[in-house]
PDB file of N, CA and C in Angstrom:
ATOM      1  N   UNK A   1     156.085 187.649  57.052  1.00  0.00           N
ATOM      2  CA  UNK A   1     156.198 188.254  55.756  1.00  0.00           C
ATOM      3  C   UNK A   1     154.937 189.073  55.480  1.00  0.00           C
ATOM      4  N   UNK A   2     154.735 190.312  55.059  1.00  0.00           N
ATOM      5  CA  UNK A   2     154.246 191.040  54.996  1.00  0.00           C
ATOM      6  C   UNK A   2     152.669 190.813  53.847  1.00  0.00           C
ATOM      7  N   UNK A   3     153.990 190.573  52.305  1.00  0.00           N
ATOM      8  CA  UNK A   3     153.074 190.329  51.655  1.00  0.00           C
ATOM      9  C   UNK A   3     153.601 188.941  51.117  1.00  0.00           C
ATOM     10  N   UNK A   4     152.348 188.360  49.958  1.00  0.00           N
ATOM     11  CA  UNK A   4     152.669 186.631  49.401  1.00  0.00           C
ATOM     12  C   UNK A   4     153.134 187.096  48.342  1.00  0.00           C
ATOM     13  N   UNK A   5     154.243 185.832  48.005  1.00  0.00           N
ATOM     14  CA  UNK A   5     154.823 186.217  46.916  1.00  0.00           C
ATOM     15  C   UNK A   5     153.987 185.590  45.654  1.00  0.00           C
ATOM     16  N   UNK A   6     154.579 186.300  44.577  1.00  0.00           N
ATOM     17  CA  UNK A   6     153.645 185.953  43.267  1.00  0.00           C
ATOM     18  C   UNK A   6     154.522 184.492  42.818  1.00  0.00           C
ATOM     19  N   UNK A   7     153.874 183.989  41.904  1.00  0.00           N
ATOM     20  CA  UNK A   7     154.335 182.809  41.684  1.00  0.00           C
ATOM     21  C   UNK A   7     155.618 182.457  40.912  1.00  0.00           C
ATOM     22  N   UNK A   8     156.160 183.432  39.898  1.00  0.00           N
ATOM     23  CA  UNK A   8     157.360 183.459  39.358  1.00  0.00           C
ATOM     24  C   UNK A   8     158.291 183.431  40.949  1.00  0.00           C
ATOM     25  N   UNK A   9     157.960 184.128  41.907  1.00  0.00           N
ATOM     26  CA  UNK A   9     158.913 184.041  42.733  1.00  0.00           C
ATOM     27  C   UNK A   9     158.807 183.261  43.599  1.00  0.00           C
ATOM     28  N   UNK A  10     158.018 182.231  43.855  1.00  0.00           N
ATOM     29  CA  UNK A  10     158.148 181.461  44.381  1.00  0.00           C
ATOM     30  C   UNK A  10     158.698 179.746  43.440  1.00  0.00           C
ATOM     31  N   UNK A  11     158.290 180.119  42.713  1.00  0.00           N
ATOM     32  CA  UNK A  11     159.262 179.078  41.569  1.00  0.00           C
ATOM     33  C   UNK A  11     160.621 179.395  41.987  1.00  0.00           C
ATOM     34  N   UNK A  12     161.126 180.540  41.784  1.00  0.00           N
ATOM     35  CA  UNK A  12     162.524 180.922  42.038  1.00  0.00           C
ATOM     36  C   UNK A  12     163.097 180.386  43.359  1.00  0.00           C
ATOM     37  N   UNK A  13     162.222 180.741  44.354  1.00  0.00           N
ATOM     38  CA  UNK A  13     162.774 180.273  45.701  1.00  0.00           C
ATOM     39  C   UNK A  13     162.879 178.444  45.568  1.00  0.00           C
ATOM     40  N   UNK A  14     162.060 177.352  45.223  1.00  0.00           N
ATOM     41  CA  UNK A  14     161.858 176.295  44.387  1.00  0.00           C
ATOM     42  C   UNK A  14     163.461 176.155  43.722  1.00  0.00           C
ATOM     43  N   UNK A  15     163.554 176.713  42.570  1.00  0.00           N
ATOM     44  CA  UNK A  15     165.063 176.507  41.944  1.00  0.00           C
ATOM     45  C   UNK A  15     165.782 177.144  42.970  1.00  0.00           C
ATOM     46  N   UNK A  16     166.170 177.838  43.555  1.00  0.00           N
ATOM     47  CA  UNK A  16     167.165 178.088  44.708  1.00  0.00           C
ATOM     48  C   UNK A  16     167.490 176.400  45.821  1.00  0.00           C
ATOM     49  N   UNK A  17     166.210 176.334  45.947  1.00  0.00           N
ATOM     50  CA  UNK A  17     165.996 174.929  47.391  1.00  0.00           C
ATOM     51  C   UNK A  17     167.078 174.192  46.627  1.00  0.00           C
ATOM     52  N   UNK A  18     166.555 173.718  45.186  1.00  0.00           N
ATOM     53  CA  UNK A  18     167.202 172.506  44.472  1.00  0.00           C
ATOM     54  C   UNK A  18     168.717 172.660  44.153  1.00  0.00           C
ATOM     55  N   UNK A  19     168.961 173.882  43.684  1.00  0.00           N
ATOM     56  CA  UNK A  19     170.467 174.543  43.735  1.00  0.00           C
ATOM     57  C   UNK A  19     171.233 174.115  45.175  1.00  0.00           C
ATOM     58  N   UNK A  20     170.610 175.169  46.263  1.00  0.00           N
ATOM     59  CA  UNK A  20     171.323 174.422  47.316  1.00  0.00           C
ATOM     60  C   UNK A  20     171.561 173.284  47.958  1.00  0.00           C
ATOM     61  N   UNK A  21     170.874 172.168  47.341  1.00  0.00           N
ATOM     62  CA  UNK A  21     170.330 171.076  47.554  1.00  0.00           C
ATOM     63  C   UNK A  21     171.443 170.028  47.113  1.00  0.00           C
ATOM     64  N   UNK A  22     171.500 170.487  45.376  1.00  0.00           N
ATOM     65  CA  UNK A  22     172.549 169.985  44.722  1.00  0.00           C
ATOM     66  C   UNK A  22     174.228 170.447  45.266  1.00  0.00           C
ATOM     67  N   UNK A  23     174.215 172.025  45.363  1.00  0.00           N
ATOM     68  CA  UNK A  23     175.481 172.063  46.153  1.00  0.00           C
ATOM     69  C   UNK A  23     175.892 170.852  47.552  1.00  0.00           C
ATOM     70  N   UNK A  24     175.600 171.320  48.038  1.00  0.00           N
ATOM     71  CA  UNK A  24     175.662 170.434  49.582  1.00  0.00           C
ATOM     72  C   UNK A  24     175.740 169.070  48.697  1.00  0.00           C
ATOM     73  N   UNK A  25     175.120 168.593  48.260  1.00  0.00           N
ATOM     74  CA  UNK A  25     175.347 167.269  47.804  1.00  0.00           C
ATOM     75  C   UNK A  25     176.651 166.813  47.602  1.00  0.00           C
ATOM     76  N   UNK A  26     176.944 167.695  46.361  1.00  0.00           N
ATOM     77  CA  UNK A  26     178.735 167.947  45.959  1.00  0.00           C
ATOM     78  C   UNK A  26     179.501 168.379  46.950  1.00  0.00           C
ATOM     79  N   UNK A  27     179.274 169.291  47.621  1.00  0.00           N
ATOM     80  CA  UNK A  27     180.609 169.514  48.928  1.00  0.00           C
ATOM     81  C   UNK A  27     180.424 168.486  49.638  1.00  0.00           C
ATOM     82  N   UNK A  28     179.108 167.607  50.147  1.00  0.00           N
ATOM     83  CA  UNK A  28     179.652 166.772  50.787  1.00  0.00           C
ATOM     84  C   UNK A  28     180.352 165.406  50.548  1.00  0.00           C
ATOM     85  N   UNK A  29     179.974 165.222  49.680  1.00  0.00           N
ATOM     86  CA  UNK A  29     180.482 164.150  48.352  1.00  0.00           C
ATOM     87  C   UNK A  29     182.201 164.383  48.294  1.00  0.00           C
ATOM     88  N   UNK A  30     182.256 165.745  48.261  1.00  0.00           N
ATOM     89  CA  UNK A  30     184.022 166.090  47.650  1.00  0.00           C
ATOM     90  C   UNK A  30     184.993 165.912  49.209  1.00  0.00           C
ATOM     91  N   UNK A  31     183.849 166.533  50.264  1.00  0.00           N
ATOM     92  CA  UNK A  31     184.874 166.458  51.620  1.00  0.00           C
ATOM     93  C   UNK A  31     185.402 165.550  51.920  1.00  0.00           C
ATOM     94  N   UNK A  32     184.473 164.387  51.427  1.00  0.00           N
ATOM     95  CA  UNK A  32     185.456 162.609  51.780  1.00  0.00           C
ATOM     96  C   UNK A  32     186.070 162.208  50.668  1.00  0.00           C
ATOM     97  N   UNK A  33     186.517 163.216  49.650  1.00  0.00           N
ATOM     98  CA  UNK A  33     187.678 162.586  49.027  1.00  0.00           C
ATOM     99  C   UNK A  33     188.307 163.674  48.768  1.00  0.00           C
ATOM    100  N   UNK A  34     188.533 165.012  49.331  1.00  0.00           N
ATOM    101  CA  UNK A  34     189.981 165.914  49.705  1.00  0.00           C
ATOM    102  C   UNK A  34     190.694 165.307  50.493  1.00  0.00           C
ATOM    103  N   UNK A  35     192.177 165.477  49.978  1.00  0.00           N
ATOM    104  CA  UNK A  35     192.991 165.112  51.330  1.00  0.00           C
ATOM    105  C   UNK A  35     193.665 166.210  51.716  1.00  0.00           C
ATOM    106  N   UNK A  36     194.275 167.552  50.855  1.00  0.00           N
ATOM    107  CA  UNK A  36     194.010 169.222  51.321  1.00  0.00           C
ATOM    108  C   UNK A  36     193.408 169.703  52.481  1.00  0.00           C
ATOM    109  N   UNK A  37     194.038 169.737  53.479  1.00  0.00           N
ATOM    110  CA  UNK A  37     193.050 169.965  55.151  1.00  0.00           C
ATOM    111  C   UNK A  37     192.402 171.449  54.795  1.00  0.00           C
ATOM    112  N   UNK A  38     193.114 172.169  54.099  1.00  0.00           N
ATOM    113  CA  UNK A  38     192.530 173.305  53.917  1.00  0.00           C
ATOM    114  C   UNK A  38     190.850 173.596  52.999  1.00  0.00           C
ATOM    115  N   UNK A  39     191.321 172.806  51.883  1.00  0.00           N
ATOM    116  CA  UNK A  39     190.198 172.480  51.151  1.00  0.00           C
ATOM    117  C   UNK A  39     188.855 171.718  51.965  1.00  0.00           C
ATOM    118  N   UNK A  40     189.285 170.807  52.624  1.00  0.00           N
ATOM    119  CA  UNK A  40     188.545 169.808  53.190  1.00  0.00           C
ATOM    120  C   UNK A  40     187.757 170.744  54.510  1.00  0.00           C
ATOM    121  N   UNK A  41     188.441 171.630  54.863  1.00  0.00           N
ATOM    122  CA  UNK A  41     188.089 172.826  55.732  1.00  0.00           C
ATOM    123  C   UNK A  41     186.862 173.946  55.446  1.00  0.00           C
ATOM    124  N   UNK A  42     187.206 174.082  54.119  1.00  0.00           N
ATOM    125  CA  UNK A  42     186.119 175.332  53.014  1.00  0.00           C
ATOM    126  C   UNK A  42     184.989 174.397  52.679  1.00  0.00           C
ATOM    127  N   UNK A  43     185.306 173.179  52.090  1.00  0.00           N
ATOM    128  CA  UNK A  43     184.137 172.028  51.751  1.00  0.00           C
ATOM    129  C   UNK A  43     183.359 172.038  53.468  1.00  0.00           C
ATOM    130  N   UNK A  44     183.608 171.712  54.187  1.00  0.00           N
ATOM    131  CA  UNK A  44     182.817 171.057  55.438  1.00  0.00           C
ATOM    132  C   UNK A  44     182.018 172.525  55.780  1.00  0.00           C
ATOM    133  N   UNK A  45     182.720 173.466  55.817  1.00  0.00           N
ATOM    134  CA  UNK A  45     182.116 174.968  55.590  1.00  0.00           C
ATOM    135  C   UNK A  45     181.236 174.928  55.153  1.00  0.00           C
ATOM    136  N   UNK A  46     181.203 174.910  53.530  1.00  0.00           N
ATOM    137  CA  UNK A  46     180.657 175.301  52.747  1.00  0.00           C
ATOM    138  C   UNK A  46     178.700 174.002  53.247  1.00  0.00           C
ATOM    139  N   UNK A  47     178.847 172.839  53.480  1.00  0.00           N
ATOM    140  CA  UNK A  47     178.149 171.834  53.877  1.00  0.00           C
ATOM    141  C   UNK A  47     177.340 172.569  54.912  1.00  0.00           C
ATOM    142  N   UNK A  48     177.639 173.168  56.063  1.00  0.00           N
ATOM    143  CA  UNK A  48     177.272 173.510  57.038  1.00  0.00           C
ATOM    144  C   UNK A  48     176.526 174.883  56.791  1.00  0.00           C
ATOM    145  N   UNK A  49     176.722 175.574  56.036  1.00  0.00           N
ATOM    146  CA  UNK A  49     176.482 177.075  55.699  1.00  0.00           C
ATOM    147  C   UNK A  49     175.185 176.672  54.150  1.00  0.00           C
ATOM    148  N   UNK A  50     175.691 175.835  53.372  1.00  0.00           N
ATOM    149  CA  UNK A  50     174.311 175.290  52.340  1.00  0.00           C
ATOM    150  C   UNK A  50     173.178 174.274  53.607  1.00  0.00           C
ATOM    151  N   UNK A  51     173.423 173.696  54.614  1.00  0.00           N
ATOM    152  CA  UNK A  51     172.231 173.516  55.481  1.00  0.00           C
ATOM    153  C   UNK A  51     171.348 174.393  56.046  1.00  0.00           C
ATOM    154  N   UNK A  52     172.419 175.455  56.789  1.00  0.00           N
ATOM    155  CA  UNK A  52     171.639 176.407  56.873  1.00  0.00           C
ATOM    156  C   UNK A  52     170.869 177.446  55.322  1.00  0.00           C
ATOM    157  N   UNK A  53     171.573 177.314  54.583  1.00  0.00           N
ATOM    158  CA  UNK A  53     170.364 178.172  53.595  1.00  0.00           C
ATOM    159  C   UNK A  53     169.407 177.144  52.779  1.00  0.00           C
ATOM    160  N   UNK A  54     169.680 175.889  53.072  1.00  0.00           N
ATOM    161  CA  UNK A  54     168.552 175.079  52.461  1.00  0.00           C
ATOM    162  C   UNK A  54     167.244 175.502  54.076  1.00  0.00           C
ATOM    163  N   UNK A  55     167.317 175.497  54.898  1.00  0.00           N
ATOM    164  CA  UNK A  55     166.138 175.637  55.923  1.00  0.00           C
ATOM    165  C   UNK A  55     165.780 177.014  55.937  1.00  0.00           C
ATOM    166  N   UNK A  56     166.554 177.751  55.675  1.00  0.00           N
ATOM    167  CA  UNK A  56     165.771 179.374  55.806  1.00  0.00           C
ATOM    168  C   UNK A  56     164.870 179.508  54.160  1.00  0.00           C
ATOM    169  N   UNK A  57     165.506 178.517  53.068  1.00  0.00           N
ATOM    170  CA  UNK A  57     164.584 178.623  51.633  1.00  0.00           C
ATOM    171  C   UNK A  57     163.296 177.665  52.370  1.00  0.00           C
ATOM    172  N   UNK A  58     163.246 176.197  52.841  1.00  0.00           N
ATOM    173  CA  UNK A  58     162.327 176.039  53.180  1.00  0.00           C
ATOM    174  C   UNK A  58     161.463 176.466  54.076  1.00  0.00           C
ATOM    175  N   UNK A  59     161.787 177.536  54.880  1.00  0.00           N
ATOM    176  CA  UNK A  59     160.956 178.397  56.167  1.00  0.00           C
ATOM    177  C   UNK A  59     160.516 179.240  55.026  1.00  0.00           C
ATOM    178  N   UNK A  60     161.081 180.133  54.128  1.00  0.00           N
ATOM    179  CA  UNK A  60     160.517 180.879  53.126  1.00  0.00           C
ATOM    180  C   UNK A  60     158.867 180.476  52.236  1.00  0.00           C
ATOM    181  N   UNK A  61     159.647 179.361  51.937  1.00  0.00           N
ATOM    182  CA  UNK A  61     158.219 178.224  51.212  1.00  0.00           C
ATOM    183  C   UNK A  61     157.165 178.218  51.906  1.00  0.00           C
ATOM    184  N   UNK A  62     157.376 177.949  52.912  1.00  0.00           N
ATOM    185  CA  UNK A  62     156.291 176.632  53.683  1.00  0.00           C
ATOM    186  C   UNK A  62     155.401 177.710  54.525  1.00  0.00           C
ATOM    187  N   UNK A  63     156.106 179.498  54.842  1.00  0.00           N
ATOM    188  CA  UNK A  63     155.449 180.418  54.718  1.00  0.00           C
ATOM    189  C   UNK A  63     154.289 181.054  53.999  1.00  0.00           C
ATOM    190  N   UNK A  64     154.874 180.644  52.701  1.00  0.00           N
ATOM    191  CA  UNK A  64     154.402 181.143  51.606  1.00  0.00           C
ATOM    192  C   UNK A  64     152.774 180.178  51.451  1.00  0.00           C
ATOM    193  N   UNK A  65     153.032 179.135  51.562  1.00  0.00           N
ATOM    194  CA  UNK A  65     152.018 177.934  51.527  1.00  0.00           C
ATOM    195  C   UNK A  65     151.171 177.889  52.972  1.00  0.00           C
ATOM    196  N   UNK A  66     151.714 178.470  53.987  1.00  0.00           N
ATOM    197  CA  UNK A  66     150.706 178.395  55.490  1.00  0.00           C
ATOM    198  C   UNK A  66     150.909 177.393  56.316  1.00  0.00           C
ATOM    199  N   UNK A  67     151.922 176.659  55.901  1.00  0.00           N
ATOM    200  CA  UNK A  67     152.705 175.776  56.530  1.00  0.00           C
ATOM    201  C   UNK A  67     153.881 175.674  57.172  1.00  0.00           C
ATOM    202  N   UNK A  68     154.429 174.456  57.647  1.00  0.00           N
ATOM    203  CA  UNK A  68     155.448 174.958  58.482  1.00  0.00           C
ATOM    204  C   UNK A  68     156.017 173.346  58.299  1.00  0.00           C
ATOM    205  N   UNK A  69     157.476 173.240  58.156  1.00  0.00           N
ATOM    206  CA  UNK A  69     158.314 172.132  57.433  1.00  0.00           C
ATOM    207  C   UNK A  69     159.444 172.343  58.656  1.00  0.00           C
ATOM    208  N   UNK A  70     158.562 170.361  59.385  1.00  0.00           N
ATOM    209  CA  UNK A  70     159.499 170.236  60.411  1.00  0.00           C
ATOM    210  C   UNK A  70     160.379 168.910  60.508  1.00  0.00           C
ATOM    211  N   UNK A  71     161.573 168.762  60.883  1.00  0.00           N
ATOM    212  CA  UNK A  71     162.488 167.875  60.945  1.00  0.00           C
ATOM    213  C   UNK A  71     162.032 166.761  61.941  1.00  0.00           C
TER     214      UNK A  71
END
């Protein structure tokens, strides 16, 4: 990243983490009680696709801070 972000925007990225955080929570929560294969299809989606944007918000962060956030 070129330049650091100012701090309103890194708050933002912060409420984003927790947003996606809370999603995924709920899709994964809802996938074990759809019985809709289709639904249950978009939910497990949706789980897999909020993992990946919860780790690219924390690669964002932990940039931002000079750090690096490992599993």
């Amino acid at each position: 990243m070129p330049k650091r972000l100012g701090i309103h925007e890194t708050l933002e990225l912060h409420e984003l983490l927790t947003f996606k955080n809370t999603c995924l929570t709920k899709s994964a929560a809802m996938s074990n009680l759809a019985s809709d294969a289709a639904l249950k299809d978009i939910l497990v989606q949706d789980v897999s696709q909020s993992e990946q944007d919860i780790q690219t918000l924390q690669n964002l962060i932990s940039q931002q801070q000079g750090e690096t956030i490992h599993e």
